[in-house]
C-alpha atoms as a PDB file:
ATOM      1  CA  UNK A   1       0.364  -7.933  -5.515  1.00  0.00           C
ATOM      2  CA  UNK A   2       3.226  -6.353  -3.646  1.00  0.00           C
ATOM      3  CA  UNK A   3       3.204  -6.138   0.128  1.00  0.00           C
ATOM      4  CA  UNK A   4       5.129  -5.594   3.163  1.00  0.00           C
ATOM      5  CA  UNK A   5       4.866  -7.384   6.167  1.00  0.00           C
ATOM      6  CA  UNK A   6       6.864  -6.314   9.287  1.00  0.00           C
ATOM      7  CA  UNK A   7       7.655  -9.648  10.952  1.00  0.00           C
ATOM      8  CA  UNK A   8       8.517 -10.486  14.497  1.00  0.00           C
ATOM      9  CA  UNK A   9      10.496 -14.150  15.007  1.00  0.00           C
ATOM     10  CA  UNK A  10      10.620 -15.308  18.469  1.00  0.00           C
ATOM     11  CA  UNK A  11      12.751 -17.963  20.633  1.00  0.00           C
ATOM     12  CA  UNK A  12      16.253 -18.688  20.090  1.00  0.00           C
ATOM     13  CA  UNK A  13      17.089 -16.808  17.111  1.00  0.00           C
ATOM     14  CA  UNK A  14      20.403 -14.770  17.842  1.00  0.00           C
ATOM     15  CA  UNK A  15      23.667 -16.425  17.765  1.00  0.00           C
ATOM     16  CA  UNK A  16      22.656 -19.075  15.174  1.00  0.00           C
ATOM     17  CA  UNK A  17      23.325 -17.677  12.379  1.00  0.00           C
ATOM     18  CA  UNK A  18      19.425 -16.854  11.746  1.00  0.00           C
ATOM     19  CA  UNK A  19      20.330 -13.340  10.274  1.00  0.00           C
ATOM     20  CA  UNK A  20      22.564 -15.182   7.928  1.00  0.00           C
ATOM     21  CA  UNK A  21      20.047 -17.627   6.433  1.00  0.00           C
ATOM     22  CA  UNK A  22      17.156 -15.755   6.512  1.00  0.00           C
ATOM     23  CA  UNK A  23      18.615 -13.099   3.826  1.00  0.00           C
ATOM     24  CA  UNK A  24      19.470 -16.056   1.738  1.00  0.00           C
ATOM     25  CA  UNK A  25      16.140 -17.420   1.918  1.00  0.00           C
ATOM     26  CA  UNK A  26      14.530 -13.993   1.815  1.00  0.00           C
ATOM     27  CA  UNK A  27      16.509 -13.385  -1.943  1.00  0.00           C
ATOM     28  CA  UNK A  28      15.704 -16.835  -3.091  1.00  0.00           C
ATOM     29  CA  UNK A  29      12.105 -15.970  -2.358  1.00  0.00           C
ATOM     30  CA  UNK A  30      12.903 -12.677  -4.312  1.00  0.00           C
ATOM     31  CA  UNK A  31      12.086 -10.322  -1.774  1.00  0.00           C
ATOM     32  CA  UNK A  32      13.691  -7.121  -0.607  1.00  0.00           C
ATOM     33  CA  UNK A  33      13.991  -5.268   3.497  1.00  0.00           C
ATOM     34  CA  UNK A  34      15.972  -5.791   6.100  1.00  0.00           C
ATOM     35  CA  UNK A  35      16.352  -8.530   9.293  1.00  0.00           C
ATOM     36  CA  UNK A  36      18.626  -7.209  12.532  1.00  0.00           C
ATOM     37  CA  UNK A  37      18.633  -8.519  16.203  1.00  0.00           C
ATOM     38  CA  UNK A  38      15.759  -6.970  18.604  1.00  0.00           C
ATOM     39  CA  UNK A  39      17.311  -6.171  22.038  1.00  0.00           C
ATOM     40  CA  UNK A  40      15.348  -8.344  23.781  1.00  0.00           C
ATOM     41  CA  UNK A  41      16.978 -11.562  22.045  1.00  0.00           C
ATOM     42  CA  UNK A  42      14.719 -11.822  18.928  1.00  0.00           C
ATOM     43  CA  UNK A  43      14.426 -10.934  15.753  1.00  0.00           C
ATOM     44  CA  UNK A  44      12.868  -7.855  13.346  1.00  0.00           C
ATOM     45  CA  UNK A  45      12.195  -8.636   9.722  1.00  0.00           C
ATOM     46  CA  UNK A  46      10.951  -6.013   7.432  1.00  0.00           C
ATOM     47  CA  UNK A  47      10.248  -7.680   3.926  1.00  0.00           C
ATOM     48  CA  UNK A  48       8.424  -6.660   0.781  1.00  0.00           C
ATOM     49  CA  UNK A  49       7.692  -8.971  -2.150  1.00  0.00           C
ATOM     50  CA  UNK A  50       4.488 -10.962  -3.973  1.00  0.00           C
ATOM     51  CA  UNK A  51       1.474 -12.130  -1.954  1.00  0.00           C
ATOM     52  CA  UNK A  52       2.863 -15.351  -2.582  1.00  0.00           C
ATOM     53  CA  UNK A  53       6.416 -15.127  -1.965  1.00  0.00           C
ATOM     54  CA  UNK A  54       6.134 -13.871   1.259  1.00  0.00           C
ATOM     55  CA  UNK A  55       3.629 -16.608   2.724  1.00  0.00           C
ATOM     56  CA  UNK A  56       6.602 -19.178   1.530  1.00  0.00           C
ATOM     57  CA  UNK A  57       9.250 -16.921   3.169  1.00  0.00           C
ATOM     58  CA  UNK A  58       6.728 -16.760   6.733  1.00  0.00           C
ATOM     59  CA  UNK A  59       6.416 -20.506   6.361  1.00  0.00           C
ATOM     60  CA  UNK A  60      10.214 -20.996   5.946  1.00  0.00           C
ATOM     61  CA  UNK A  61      10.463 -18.208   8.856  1.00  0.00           C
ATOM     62  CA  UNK A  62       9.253 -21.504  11.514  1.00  0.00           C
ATOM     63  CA  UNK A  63      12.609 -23.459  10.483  1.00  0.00           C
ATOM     64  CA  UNK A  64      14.553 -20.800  10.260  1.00  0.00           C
ATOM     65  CA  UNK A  65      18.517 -21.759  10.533  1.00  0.00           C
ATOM     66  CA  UNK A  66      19.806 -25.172  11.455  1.00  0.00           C
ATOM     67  CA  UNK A  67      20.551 -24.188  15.573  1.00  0.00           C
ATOM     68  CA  UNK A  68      17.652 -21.885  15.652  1.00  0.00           C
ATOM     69  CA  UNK A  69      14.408 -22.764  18.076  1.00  0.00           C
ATOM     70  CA  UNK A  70      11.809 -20.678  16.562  1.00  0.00           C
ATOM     71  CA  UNK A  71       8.607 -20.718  18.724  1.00  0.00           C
ATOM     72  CA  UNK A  72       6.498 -17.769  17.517  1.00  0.00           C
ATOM     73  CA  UNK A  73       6.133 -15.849  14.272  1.00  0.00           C
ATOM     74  CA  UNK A  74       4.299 -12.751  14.282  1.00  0.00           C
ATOM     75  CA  UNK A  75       3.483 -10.800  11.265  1.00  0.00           C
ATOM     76  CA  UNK A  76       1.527  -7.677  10.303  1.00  0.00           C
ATOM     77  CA  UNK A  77       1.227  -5.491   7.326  1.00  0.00           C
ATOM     78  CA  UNK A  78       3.123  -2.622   6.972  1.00  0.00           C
ATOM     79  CA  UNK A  79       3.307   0.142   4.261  1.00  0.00           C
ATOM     80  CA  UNK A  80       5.573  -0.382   1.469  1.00  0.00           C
ATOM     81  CA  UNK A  81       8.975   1.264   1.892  1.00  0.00           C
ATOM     82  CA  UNK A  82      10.540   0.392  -1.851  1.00  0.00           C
ATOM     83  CA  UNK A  83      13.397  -1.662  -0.600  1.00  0.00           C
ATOM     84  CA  UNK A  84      15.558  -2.153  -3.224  1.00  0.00           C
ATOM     85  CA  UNK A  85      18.109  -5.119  -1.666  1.00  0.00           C
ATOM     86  CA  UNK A  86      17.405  -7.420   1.334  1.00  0.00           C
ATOM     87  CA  UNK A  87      19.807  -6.604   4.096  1.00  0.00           C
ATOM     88  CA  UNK A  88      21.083  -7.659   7.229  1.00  0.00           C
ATOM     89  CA  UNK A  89      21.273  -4.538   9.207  1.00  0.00           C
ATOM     90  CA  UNK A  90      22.255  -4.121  12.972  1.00  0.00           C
END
């Protein structure tokens, strides 16, 4: 089943290249949205894919880059929006 989950990532997540790795994760998990920088030094994930797919991409979500500190991952469902790439966007 196809879902989107709107996805919060918290702790030191800008400036490591966590944009950058999490849209190659994101297409190897086949999924399509968007991740950009929150003001407040996080970061905002919006990603739609299988069930499945996305609980991998969450769970790959706490490693996140190689200089990222990731301390908090918050997720909620969202509606679909029909993404049809994964983006970074700013």
């Amino acid at each position: 089943m196809v879902k989107n989950y709107r996805i919060h990532v918290i702790g030191t997540v800008q400036g490591v290249w966590f944009r950058k790795y999490t849209k190659e994760a994101a297409l190897g998990y086949n999924l399509f949205g968007l991740v950009k920088n929150e003001q407040d030094g996080n970061v905002y994930i919006e990603a739609e894919g299988d069930e499945k797919d996305l609980g991998s991409f969450i769970e790959w979500l706490y490693t996140g880059s190689p200089l990222s500190k990731v301390k908090e991952v918050k997720c909620e469902e969202g509606s679909l929006q029909h993404f049809s790439q994964f983006e970074i966007s700013q």
